[in-house]
N, C-alpha and C. Protein backbone atom coordinates (compact mmCIF):
# COMPACT_ATOMS: atom_id res chain seq x y z
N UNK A 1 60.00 23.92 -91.54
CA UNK A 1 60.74 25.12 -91.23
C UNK A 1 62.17 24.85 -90.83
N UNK A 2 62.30 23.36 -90.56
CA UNK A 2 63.54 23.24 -90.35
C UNK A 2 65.34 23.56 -91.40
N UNK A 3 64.79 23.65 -92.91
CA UNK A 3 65.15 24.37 -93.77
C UNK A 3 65.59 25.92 -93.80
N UNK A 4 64.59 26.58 -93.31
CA UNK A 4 65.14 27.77 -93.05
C UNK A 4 65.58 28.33 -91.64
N UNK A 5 65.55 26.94 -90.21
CA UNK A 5 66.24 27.36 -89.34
C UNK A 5 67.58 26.89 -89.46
N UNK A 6 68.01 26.64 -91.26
CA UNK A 6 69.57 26.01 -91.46
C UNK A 6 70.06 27.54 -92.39
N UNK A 7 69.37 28.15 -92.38
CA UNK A 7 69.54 29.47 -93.29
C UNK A 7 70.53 30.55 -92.06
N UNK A 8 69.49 30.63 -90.95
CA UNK A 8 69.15 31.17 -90.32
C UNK A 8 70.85 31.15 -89.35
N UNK A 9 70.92 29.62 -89.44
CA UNK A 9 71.77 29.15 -88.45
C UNK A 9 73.77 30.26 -89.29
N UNK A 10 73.36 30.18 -90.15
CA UNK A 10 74.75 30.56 -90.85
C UNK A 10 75.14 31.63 -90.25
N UNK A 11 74.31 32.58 -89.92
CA UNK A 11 74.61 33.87 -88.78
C UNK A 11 75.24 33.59 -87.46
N UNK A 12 75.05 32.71 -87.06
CA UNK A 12 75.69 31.93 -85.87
C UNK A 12 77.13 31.61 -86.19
N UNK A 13 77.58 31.75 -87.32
CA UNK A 13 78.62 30.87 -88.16
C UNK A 13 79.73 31.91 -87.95
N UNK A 14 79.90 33.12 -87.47
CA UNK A 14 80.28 34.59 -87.48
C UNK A 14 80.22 34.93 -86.38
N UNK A 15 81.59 35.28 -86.00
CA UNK A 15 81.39 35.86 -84.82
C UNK A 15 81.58 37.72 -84.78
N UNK A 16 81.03 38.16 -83.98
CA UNK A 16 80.66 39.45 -84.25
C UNK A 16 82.24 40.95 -84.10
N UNK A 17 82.18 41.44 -84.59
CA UNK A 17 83.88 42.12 -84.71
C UNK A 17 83.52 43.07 -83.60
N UNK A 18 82.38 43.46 -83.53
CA UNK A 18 82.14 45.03 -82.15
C UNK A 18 81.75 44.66 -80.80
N UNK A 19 81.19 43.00 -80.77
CA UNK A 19 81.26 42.97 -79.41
C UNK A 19 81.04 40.94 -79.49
N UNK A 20 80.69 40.92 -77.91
CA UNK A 20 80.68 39.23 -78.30
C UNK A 20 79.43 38.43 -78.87
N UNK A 21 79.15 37.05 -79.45
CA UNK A 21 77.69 37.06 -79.82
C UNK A 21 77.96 36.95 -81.24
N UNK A 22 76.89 36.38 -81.88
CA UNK A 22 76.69 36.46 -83.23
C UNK A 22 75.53 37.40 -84.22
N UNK A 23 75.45 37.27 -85.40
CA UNK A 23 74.38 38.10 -86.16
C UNK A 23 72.80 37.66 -86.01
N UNK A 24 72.66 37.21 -85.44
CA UNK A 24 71.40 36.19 -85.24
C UNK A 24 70.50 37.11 -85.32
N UNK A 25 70.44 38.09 -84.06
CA UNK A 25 69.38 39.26 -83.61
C UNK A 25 69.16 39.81 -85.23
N UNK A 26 70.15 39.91 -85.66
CA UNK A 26 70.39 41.55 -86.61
C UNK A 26 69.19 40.42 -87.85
N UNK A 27 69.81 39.27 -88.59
CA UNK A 27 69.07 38.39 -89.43
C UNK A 27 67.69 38.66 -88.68
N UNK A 28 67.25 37.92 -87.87
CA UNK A 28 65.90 37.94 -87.73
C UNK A 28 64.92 39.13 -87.40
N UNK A 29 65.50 40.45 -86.75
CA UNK A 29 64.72 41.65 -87.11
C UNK A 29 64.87 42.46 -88.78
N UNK A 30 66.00 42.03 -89.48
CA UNK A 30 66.00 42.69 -90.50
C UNK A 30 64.84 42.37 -91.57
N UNK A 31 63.93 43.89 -91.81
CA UNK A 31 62.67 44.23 -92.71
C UNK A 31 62.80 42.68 -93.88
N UNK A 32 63.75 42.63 -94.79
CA UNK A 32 63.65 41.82 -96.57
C UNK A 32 63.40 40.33 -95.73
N UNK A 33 64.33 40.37 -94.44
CA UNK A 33 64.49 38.69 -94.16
C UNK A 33 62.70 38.48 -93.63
N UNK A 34 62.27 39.49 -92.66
CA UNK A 34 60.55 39.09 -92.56
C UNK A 34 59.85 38.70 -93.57
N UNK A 35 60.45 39.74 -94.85
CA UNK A 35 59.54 40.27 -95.78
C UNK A 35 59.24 39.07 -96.83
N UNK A 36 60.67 38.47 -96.75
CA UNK A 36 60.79 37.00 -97.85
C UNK A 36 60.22 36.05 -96.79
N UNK A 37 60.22 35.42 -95.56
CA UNK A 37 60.02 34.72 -94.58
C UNK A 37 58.54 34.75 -94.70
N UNK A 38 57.73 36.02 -94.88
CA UNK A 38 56.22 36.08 -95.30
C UNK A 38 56.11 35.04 -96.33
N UNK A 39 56.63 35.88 -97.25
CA UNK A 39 56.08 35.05 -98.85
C UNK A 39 56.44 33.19 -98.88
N UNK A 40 57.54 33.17 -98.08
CA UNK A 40 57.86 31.29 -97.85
C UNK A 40 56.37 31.34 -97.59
N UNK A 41 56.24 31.36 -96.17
CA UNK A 41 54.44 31.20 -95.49
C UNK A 41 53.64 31.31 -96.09
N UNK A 42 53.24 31.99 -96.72
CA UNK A 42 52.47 32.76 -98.14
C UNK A 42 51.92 31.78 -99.31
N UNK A 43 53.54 31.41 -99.35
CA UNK A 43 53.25 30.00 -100.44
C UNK A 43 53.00 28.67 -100.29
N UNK A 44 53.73 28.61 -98.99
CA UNK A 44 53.69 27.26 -98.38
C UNK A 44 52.01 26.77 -97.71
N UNK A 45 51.29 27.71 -97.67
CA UNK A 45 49.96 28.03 -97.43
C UNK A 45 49.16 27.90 -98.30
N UNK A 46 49.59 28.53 -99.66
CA UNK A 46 48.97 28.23 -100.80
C UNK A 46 48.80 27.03 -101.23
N UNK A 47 50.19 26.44 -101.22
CA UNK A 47 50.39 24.92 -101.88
C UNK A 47 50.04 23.79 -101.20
N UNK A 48 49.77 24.23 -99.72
CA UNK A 48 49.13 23.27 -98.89
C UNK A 48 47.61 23.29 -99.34
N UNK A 49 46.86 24.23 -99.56
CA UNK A 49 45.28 24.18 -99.86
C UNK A 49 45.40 23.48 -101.12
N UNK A 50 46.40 24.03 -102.45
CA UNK A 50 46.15 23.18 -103.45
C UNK A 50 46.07 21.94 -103.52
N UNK A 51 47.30 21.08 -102.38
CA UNK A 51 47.24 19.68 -102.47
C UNK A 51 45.87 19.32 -101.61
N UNK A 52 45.43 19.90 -100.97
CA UNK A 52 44.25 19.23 -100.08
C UNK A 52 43.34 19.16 -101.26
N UNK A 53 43.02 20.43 -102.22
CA UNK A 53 42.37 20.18 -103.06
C UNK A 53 41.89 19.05 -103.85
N UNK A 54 43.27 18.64 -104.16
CA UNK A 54 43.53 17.68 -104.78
C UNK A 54 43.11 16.10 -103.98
N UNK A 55 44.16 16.26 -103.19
CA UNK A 55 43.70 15.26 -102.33
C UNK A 55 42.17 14.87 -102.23
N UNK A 56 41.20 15.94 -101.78
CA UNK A 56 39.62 15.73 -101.96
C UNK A 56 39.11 14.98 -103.20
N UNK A 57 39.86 15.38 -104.38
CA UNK A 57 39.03 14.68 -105.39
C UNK A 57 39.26 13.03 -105.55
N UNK A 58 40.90 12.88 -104.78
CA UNK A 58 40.52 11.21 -104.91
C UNK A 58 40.80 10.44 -103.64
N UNK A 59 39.79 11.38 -102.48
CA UNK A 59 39.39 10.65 -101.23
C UNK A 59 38.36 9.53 -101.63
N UNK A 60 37.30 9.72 -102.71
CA UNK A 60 36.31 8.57 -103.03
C UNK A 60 36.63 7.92 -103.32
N UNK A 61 38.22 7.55 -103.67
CA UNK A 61 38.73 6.37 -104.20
C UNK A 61 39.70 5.51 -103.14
N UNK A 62 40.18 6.07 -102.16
CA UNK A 62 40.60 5.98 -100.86
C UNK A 62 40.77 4.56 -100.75
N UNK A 63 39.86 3.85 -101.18
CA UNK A 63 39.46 2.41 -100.68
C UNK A 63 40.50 1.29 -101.31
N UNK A 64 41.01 2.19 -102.74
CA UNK A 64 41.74 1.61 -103.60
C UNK A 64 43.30 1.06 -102.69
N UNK A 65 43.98 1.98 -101.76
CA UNK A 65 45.06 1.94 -101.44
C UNK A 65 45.03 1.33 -99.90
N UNK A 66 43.78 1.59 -99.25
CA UNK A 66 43.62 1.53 -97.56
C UNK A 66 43.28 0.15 -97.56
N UNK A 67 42.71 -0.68 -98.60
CA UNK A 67 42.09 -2.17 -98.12
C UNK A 67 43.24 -2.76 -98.15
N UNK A 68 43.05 -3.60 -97.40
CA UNK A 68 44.12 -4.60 -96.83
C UNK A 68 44.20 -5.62 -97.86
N UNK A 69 44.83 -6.35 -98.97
CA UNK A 69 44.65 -6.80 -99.90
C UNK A 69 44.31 -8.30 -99.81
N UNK A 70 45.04 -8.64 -98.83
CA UNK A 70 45.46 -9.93 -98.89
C UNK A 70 44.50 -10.59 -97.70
N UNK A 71 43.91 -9.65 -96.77
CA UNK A 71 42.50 -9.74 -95.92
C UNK A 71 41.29 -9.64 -97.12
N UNK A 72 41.09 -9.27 -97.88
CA UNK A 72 40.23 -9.17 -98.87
C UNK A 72 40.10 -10.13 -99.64
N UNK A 73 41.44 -10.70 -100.17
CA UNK A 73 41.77 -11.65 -100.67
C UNK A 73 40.97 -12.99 -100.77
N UNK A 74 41.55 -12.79 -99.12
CA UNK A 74 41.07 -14.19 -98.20
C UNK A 74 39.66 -14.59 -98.15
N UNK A 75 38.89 -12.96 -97.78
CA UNK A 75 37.54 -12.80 -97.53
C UNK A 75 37.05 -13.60 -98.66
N UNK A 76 37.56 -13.15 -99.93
CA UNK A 76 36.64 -13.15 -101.47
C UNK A 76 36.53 -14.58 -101.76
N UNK A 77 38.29 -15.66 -101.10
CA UNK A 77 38.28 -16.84 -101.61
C UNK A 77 37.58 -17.49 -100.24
N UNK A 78 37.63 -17.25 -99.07
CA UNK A 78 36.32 -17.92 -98.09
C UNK A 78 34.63 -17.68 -98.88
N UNK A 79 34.32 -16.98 -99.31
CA UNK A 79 32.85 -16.05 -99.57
C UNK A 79 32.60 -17.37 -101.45
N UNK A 80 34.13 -17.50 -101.80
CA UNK A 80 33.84 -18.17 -103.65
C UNK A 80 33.20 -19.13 -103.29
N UNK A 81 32.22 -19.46 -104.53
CA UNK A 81 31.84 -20.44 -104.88
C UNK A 81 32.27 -21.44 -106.12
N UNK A 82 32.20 -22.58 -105.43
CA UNK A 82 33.20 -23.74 -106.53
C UNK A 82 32.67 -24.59 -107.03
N UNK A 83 32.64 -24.57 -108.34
CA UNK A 83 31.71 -25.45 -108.97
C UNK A 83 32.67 -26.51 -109.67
């Protein structure tokens, strides 16, 4: 969210002509700015379940990236047999 508290921040950027203070209040109660601020959430919600999705299908493979290679390594050439 730190992305759109750089959106957000540009209202700050202005100083106000009718009294002192910036647009800040006016941006964050105005209806379209909630209304788009939903749909970010909306999607960003969506696309988070899709990647978990995803993610699930190659947790069974997990093992591929998490083993320690070169501990394994070691294990496999302590464990060989040498003929």
């Amino acid at each position: 969210n730190s992305w759109i508290g750089s959106f957000f921040n540009v209202a700050t950027l202005f100083k106000r002509l009718d009294n002192e203070g910036t647009y800040l209040r006016e941006i964050h109660s105005d209806q379209s700015v909630k209304m788009l601020l939903a749909i970010i959430n909306e999607t960003l919600e969506k696309n988070e379940e899709a990647c978990n999705a995803v993610r699930t299908k190659y947790e069974t493979f997990s093992y591929l990236w998490l083993t320690d290679l070169n501990a394994h390594f070691t294990a496999f050439l302590a464990d060989a047999q040498y003929t």
